[in-house]
PDB file of N, CA and C in Angstrom:
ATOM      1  N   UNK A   1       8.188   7.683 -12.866  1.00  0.00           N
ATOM      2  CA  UNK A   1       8.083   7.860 -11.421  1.00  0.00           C
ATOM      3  C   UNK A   1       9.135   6.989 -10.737  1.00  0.00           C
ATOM      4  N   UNK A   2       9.728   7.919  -9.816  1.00  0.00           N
ATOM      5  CA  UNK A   2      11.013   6.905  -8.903  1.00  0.00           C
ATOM      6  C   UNK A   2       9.929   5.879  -8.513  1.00  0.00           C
ATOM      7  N   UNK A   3      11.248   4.632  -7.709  1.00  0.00           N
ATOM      8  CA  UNK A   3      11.084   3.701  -7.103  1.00  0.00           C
ATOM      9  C   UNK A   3      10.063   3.773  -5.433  1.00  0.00           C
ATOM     10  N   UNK A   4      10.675   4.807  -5.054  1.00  0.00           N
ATOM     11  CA  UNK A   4      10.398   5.384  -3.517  1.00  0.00           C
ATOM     12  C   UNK A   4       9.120   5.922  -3.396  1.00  0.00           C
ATOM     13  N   UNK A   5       9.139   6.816  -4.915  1.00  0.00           N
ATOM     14  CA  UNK A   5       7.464   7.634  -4.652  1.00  0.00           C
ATOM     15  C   UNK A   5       6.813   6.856  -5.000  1.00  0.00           C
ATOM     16  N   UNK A   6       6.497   5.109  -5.556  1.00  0.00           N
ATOM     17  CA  UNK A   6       5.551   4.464  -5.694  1.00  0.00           C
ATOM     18  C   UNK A   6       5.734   3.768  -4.503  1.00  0.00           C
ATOM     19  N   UNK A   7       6.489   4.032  -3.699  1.00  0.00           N
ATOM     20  CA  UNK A   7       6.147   2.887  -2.261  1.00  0.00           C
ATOM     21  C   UNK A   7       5.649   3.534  -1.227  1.00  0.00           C
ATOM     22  N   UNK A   8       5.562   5.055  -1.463  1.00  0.00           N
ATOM     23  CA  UNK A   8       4.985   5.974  -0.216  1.00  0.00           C
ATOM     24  C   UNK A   8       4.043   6.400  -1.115  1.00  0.00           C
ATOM     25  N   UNK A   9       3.365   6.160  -2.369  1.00  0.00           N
ATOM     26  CA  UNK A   9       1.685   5.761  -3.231  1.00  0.00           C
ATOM     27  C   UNK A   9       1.207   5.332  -2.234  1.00  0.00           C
ATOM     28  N   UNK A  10       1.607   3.891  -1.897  1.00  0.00           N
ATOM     29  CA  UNK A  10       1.053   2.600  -1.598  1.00  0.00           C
ATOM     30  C   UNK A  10       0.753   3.224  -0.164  1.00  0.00           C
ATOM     31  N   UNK A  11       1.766   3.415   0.884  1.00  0.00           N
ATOM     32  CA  UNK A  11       1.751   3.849   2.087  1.00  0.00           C
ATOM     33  C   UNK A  11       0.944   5.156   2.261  1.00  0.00           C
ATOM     34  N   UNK A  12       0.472   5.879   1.256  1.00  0.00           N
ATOM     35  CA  UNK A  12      -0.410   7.276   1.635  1.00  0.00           C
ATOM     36  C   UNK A  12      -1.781   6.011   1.639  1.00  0.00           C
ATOM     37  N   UNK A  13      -2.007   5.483   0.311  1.00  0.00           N
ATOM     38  CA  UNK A  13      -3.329   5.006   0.237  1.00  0.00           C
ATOM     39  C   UNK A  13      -3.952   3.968   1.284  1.00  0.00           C
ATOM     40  N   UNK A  14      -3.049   3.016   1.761  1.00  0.00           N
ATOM     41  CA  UNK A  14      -2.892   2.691   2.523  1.00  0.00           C
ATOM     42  C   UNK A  14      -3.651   3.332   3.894  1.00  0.00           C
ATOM     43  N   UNK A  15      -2.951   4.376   4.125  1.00  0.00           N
ATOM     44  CA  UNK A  15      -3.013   5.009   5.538  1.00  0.00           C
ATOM     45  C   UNK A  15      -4.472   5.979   5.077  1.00  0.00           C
ATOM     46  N   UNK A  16      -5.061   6.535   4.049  1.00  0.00           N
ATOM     47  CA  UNK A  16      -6.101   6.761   3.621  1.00  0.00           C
ATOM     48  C   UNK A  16      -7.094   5.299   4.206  1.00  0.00           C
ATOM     49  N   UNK A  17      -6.644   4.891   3.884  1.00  0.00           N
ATOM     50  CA  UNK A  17      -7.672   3.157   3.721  1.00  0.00           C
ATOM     51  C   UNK A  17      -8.112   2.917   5.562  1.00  0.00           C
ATOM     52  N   UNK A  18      -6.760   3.203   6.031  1.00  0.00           N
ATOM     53  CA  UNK A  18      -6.921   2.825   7.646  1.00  0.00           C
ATOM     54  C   UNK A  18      -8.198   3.633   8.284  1.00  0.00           C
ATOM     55  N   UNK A  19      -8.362   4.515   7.674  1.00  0.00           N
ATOM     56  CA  UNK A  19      -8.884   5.564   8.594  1.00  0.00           C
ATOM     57  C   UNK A  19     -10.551   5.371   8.702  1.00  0.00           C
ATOM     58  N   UNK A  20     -10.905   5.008   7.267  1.00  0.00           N
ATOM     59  CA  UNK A  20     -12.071   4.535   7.215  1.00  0.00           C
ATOM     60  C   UNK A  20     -12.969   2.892   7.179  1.00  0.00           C
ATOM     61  N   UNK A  21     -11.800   2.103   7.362  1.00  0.00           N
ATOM     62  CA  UNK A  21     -11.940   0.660   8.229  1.00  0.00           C
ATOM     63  C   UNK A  21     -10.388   0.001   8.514  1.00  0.00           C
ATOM     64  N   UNK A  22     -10.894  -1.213   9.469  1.00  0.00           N
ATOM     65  CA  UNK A  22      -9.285  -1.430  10.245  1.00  0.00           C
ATOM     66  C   UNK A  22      -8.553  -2.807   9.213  1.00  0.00           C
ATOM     67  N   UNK A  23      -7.877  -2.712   9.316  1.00  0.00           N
ATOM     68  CA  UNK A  23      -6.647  -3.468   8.333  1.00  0.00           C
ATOM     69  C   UNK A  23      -7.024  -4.575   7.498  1.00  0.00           C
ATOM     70  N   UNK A  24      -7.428  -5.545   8.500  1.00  0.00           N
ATOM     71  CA  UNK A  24      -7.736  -6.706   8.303  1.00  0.00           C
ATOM     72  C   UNK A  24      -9.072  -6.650   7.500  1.00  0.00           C
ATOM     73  N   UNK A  25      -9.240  -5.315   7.006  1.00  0.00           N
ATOM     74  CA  UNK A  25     -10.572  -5.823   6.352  1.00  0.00           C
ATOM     75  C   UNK A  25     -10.427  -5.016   5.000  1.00  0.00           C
ATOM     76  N   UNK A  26      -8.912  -4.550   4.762  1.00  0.00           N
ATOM     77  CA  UNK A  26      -8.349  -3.588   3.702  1.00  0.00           C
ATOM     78  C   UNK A  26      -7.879  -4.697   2.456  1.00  0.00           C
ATOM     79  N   UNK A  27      -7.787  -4.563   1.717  1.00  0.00           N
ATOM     80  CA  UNK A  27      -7.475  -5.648   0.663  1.00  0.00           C
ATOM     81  C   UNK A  27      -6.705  -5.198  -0.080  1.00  0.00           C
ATOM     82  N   UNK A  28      -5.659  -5.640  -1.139  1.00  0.00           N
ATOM     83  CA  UNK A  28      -4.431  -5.353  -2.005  1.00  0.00           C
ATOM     84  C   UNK A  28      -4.957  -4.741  -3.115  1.00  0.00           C
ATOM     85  N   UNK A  29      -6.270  -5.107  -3.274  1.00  0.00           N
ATOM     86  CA  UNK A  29      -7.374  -4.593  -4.381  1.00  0.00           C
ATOM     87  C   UNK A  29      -7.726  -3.060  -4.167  1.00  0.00           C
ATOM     88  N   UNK A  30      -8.138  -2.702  -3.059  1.00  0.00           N
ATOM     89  CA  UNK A  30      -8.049  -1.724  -2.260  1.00  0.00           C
ATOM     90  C   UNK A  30      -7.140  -0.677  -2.356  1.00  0.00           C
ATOM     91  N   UNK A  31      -6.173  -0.689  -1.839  1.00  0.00           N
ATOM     92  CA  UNK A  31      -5.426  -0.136  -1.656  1.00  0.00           C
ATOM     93  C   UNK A  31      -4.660   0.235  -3.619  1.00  0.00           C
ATOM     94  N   UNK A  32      -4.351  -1.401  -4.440  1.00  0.00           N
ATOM     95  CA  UNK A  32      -3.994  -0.635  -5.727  1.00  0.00           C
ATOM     96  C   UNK A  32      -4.724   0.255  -6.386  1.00  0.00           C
ATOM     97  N   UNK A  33      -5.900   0.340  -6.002  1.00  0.00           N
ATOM     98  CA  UNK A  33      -7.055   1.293  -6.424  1.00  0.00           C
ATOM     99  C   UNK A  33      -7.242   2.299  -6.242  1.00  0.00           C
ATOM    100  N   UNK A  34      -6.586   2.420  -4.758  1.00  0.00           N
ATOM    101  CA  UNK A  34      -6.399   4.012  -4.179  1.00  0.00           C
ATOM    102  C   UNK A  34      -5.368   4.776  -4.551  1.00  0.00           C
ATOM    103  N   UNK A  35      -4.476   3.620  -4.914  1.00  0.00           N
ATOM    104  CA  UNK A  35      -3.022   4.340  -5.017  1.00  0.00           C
ATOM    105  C   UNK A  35      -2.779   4.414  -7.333  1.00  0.00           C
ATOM    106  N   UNK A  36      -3.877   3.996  -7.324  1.00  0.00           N
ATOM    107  CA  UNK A  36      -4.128   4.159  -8.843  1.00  0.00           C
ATOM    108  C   UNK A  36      -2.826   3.507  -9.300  1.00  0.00           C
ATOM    109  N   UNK A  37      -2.615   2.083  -8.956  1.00  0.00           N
ATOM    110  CA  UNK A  37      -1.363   1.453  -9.517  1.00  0.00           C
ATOM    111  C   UNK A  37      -1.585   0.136  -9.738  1.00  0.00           C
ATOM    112  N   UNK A  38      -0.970  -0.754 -10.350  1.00  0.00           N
ATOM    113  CA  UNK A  38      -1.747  -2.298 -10.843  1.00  0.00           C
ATOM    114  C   UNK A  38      -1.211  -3.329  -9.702  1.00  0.00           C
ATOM    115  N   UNK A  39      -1.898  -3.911  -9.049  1.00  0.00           N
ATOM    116  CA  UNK A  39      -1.177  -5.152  -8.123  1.00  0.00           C
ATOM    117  C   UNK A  39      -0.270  -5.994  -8.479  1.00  0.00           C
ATOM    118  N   UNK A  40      -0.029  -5.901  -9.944  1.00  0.00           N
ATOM    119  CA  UNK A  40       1.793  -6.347 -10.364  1.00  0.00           C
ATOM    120  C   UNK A  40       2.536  -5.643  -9.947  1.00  0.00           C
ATOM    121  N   UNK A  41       2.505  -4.057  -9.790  1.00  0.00           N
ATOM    122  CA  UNK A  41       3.253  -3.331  -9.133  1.00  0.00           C
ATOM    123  C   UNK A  41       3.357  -3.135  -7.460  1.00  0.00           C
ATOM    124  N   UNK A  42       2.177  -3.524  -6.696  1.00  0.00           N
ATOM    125  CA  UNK A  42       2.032  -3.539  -5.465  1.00  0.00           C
ATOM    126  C   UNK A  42       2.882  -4.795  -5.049  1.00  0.00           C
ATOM    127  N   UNK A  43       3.122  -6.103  -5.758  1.00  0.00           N
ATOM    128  CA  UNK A  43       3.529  -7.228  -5.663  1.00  0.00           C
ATOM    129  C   UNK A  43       5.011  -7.305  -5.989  1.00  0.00           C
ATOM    130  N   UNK A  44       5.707  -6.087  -7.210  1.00  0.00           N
ATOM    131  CA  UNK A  44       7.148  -6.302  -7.406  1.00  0.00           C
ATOM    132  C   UNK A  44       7.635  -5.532  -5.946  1.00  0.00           C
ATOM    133  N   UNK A  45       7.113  -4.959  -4.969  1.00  0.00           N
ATOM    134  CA  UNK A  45       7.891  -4.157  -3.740  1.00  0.00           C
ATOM    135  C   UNK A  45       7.355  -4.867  -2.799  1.00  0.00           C
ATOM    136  N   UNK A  46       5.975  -5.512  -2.407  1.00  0.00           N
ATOM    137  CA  UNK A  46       5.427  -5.769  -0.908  1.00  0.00           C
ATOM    138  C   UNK A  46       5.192  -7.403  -1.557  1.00  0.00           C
ATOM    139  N   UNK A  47       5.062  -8.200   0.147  1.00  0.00           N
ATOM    140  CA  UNK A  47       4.845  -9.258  -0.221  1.00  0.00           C
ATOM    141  C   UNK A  47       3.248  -9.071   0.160  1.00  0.00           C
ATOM    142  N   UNK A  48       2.760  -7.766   0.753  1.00  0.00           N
ATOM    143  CA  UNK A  48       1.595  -8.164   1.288  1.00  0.00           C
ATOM    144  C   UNK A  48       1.175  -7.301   1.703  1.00  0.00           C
ATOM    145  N   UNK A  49      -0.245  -6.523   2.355  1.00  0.00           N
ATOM    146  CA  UNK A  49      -0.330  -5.148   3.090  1.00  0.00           C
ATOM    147  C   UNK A  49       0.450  -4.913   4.349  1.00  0.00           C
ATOM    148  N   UNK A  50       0.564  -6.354   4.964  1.00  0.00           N
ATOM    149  CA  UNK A  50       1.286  -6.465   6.183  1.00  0.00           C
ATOM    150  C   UNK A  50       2.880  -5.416   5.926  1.00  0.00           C
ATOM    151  N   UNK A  51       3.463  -6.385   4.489  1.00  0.00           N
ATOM    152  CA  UNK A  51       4.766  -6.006   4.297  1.00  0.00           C
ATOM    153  C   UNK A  51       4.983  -4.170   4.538  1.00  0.00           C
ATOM    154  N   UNK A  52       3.746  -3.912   3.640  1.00  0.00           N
ATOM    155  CA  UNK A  52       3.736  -2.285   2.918  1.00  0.00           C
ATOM    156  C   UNK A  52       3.359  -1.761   4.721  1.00  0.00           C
ATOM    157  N   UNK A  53       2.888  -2.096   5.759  1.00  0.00           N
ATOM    158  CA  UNK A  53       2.441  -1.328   6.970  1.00  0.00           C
ATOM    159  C   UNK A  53       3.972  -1.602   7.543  1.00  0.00           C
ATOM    160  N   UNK A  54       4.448  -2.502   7.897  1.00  0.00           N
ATOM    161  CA  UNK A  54       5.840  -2.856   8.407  1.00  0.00           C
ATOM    162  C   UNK A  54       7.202  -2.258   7.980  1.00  0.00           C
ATOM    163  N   UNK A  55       6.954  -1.777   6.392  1.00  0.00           N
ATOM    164  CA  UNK A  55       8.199  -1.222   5.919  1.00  0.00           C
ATOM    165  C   UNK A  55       7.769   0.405   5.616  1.00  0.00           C
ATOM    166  N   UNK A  56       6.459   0.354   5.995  1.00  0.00           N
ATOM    167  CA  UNK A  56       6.025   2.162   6.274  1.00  0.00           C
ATOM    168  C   UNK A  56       6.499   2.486   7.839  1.00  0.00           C
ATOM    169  N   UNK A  57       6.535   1.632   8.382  1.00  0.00           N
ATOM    170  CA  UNK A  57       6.964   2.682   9.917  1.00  0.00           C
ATOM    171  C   UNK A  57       7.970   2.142  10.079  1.00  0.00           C
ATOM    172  N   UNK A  58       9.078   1.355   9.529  1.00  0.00           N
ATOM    173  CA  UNK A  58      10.717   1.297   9.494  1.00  0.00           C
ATOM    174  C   UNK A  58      11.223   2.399   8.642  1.00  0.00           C
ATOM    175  N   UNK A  59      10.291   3.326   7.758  1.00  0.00           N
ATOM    176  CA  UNK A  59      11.092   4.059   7.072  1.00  0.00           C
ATOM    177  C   UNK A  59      10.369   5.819   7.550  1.00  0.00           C
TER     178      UNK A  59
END
C-alpha cells in the first residue's frame, strides 16, 4: 500500500470517529483500530490526531 493511501486510512477513520464523538475524546488507539493499522504506523506520519486533522484539511 502507497504512502498517501495510508494517510487518507487514518483521515477516513478519523473523520468516521468525528461523527460519533468530538475529538478530544477520540484517541490514537481509536482511530488505529478503525483504520486497521498499528500505532507504529500512525506515529511514522502524524505526531498526533491533532497532526492527522491539520494535515487532512491542508491537503
Amino acid at each position: 500500500m502507497k504512502n498517501e493511501e495510508t494517510l487518507f486510512l487514518f483521515a477516513k477513520a478519523i473523520k468516521s470517529l468525528i461523527k460519533k464523538q468530538p475529538l478530544d475524546k477520540i484517541t490514537v488507539t481509536d482511530i488505529v483500530s478503525t483504520a486497521g493499522k498499528t500505532r507504529q504506523t500512525f506515529y511514522r506520519h502524524f505526531q498526533d490526531k491533532y497532526d492527522l486533522v491539520n494535515w487532512y484539511f491542508e491537503n
